[in-house]
N, C-alpha and C. Protein backbone atom coordinates (compact mmCIF):
# COMPACT_ATOMS: atom_id res chain seq x y z
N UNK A 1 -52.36 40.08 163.43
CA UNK A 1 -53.66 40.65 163.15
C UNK A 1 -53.43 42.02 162.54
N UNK A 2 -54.26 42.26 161.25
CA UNK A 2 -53.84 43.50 160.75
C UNK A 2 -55.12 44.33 160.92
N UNK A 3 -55.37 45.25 161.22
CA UNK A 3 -56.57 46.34 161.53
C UNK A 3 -56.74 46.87 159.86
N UNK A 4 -57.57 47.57 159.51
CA UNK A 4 -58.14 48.27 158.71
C UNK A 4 -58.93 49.30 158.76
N UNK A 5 -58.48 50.38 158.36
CA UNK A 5 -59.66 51.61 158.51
C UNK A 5 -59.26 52.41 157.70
N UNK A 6 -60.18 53.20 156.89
CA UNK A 6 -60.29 54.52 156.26
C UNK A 6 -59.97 55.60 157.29
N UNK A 7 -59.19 56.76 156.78
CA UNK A 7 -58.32 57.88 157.68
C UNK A 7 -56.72 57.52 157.32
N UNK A 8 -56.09 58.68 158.20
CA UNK A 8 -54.73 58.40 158.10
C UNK A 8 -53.75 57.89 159.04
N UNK A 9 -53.26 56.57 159.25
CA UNK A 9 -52.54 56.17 159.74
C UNK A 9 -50.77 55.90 159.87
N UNK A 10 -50.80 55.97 161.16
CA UNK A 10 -49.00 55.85 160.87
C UNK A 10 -48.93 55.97 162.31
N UNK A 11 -47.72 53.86 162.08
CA UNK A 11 -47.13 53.54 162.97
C UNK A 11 -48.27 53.14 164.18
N UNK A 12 -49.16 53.09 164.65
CA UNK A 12 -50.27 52.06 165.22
C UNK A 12 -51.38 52.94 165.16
N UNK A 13 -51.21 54.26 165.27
CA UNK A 13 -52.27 55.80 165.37
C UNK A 13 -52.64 56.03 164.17
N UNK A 14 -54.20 55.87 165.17
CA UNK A 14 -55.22 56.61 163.81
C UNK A 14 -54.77 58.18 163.86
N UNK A 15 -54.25 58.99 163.17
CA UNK A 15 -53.89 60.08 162.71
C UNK A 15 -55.19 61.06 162.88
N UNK A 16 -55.79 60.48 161.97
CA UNK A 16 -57.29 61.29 161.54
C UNK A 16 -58.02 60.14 161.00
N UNK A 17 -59.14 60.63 161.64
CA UNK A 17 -60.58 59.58 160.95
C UNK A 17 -61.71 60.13 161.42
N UNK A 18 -62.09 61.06 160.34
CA UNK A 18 -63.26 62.34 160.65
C UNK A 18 -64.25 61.36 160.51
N UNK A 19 -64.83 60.77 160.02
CA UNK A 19 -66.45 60.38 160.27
C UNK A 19 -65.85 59.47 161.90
N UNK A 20 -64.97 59.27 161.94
CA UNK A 20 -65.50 58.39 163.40
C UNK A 20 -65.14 59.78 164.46
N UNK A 21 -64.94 60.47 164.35
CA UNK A 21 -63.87 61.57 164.80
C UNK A 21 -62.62 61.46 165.67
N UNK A 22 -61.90 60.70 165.38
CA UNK A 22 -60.85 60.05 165.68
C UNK A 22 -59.93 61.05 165.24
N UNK A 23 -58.56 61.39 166.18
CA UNK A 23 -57.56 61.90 165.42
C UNK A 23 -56.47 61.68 166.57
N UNK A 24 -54.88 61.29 166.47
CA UNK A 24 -54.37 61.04 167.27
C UNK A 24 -54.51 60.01 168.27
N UNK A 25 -55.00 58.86 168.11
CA UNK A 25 -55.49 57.89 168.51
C UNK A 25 -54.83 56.59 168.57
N UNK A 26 -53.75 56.17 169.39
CA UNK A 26 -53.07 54.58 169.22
C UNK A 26 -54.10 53.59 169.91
N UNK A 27 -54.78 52.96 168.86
CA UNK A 27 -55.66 51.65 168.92
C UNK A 27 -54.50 50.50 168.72
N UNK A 28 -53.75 50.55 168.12
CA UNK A 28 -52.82 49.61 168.76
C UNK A 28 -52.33 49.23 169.85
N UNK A 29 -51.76 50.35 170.60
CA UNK A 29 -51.25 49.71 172.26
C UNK A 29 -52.22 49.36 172.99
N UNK A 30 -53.23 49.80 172.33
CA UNK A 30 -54.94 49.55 173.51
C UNK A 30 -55.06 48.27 173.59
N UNK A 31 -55.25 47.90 172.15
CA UNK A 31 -55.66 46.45 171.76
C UNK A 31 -54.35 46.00 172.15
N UNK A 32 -53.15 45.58 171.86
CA UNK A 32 -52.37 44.72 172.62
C UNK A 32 -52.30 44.74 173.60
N UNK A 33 -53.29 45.65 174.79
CA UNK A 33 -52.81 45.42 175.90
C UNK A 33 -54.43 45.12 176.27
N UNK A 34 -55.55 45.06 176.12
CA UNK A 34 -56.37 44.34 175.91
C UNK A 34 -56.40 43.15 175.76
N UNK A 35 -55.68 42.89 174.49
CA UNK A 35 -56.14 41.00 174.23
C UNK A 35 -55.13 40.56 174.52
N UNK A 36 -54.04 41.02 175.20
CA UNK A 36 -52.15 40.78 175.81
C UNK A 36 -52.07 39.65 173.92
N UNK A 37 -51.76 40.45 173.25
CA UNK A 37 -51.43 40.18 172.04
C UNK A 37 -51.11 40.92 171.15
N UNK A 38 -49.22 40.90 170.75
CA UNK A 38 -48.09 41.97 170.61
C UNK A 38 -48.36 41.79 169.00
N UNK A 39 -48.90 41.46 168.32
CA UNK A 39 -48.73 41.20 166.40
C UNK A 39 -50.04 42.00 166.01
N UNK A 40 -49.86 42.91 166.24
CA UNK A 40 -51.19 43.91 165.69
C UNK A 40 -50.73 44.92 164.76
N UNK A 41 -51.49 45.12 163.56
CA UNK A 41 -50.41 45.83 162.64
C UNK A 41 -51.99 46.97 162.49
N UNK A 42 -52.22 48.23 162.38
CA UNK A 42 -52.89 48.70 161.54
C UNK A 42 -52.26 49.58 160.38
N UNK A 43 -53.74 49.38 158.89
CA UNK A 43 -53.30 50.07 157.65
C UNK A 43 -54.48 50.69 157.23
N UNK A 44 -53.93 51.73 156.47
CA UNK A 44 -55.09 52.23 155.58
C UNK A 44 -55.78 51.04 154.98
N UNK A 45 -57.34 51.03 154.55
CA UNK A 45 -57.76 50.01 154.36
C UNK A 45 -57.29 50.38 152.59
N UNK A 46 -57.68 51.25 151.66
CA UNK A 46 -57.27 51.55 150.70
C UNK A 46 -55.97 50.93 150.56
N UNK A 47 -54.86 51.25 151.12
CA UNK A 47 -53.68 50.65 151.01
C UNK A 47 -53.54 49.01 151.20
N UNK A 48 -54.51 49.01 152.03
CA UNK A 48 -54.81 47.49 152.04
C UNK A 48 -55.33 46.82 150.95
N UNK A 49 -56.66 47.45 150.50
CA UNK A 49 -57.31 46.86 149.13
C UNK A 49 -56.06 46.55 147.54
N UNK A 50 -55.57 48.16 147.75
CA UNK A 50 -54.58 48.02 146.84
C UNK A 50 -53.21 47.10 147.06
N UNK A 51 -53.24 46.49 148.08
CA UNK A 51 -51.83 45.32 148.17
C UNK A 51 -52.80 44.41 148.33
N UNK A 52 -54.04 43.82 147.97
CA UNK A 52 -54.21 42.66 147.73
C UNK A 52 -54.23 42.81 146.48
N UNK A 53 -54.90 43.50 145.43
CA UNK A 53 -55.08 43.57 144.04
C UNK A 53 -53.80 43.54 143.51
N UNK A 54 -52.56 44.01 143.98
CA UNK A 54 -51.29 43.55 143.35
C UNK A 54 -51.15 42.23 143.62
N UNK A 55 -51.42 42.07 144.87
CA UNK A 55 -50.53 40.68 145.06
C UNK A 55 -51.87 39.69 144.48
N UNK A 56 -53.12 39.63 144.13
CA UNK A 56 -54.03 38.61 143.88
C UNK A 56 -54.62 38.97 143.11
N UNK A 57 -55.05 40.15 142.49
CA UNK A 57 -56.01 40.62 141.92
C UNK A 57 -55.91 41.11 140.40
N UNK A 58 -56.40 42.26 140.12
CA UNK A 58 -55.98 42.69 138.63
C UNK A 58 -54.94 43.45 138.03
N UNK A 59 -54.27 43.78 139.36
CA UNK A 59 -53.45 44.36 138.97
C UNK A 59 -51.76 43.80 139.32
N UNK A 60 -51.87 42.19 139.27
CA UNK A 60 -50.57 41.30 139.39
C UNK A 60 -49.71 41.52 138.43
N UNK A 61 -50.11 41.64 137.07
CA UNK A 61 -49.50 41.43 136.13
C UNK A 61 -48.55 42.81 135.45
N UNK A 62 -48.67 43.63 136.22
CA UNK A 62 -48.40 45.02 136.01
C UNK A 62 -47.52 45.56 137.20
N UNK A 63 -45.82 45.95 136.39
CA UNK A 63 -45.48 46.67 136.87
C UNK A 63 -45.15 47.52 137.74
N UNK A 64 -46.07 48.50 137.09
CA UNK A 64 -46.06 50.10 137.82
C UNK A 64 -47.92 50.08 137.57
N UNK A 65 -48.34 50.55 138.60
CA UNK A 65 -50.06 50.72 138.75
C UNK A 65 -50.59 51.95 139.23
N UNK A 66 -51.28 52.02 139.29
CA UNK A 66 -52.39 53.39 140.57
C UNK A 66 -53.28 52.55 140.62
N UNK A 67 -53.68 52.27 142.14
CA UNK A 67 -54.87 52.09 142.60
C UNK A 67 -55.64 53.16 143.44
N UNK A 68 -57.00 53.45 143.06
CA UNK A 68 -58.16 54.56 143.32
C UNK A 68 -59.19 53.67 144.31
N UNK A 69 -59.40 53.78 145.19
CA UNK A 69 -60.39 53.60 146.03
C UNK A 69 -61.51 54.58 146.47
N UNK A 70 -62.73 54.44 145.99
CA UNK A 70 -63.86 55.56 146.46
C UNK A 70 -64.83 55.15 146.97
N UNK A 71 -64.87 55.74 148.23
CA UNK A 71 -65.89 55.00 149.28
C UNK A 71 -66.27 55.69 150.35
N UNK A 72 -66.50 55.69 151.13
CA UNK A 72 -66.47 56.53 152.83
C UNK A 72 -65.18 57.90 152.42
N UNK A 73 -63.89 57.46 151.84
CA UNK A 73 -63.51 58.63 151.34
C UNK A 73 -62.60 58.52 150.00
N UNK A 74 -61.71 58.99 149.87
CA UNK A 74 -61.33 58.65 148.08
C UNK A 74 -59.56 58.22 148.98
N UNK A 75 -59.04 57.13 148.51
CA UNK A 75 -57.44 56.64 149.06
C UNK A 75 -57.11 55.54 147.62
N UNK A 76 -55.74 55.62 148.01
CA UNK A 76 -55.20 54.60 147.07
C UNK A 76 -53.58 54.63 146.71
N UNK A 77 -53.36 53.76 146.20
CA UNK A 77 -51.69 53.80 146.51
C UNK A 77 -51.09 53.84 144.57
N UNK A 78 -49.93 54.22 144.51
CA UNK A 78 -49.37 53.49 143.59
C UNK A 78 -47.94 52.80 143.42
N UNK A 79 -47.77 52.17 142.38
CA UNK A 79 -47.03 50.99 142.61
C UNK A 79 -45.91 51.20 141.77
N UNK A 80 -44.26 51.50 141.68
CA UNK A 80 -43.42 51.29 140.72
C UNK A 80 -42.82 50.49 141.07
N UNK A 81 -42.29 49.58 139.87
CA UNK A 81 -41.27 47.88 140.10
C UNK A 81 -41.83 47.35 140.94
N UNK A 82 -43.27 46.94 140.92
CA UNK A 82 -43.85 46.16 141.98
C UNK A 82 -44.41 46.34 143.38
N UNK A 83 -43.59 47.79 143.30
CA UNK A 83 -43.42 48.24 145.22
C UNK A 83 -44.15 49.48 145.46
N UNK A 84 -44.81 49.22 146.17
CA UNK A 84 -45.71 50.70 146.71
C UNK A 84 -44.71 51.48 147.18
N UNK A 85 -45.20 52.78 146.13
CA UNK A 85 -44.15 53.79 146.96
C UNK A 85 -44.90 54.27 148.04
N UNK A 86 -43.86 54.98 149.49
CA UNK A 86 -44.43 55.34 150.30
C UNK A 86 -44.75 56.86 150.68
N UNK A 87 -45.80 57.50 151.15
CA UNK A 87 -46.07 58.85 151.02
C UNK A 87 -44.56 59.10 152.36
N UNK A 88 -44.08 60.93 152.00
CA UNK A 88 -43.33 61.18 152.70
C UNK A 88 -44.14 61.76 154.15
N UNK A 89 -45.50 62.14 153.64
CA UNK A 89 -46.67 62.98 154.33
C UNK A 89 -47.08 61.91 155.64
N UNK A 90 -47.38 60.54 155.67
CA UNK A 90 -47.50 59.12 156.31
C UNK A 90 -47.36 58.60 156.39
């Protein structure tokens, strides 16, 4: 099961997530120990949107990309040789 949310995540913790006011927050160990179910992944949802659009969407056919997400807040990843690079910051 993969979670999704706008804010910054890393490693199961919501980091920060000002409109919910969330910061420092592992919703992961909660929920696996809630539904006693160990396959819980959470991601930026942006980072999420943008790895489906590589892998399904418009931006398959390409390389190297930027994906922009603007919504609840502005996120997005980009892509060289296929592969999201990863921030050193999260």
């Amino acid at each position: 099961m993969e979670l999704q949310l706008h804010g910054s995540t890393k490693d199961g913790v919501i980091v920060r997530a000002g409109n919910l006011n969330l910061a420092n927050f592992n919703i992961v160990d909660i929920l696996k120990e809630k539904l006693q179910y160990n396959n819980i992944f959470l991601r930026n949802d942006a980072k999420s949107a943008a790895l489906c659009e590589k892998e399904y969407g418009s931006l398959k056919t390409f390389e190297d990309s930027v994906f922009i997400c603007l919504g609840t807040g502005i996120g997005g990843a980009v892509f060289k040789n296929r592969k999201v690079i990863k921030s050193k910051k999260t």
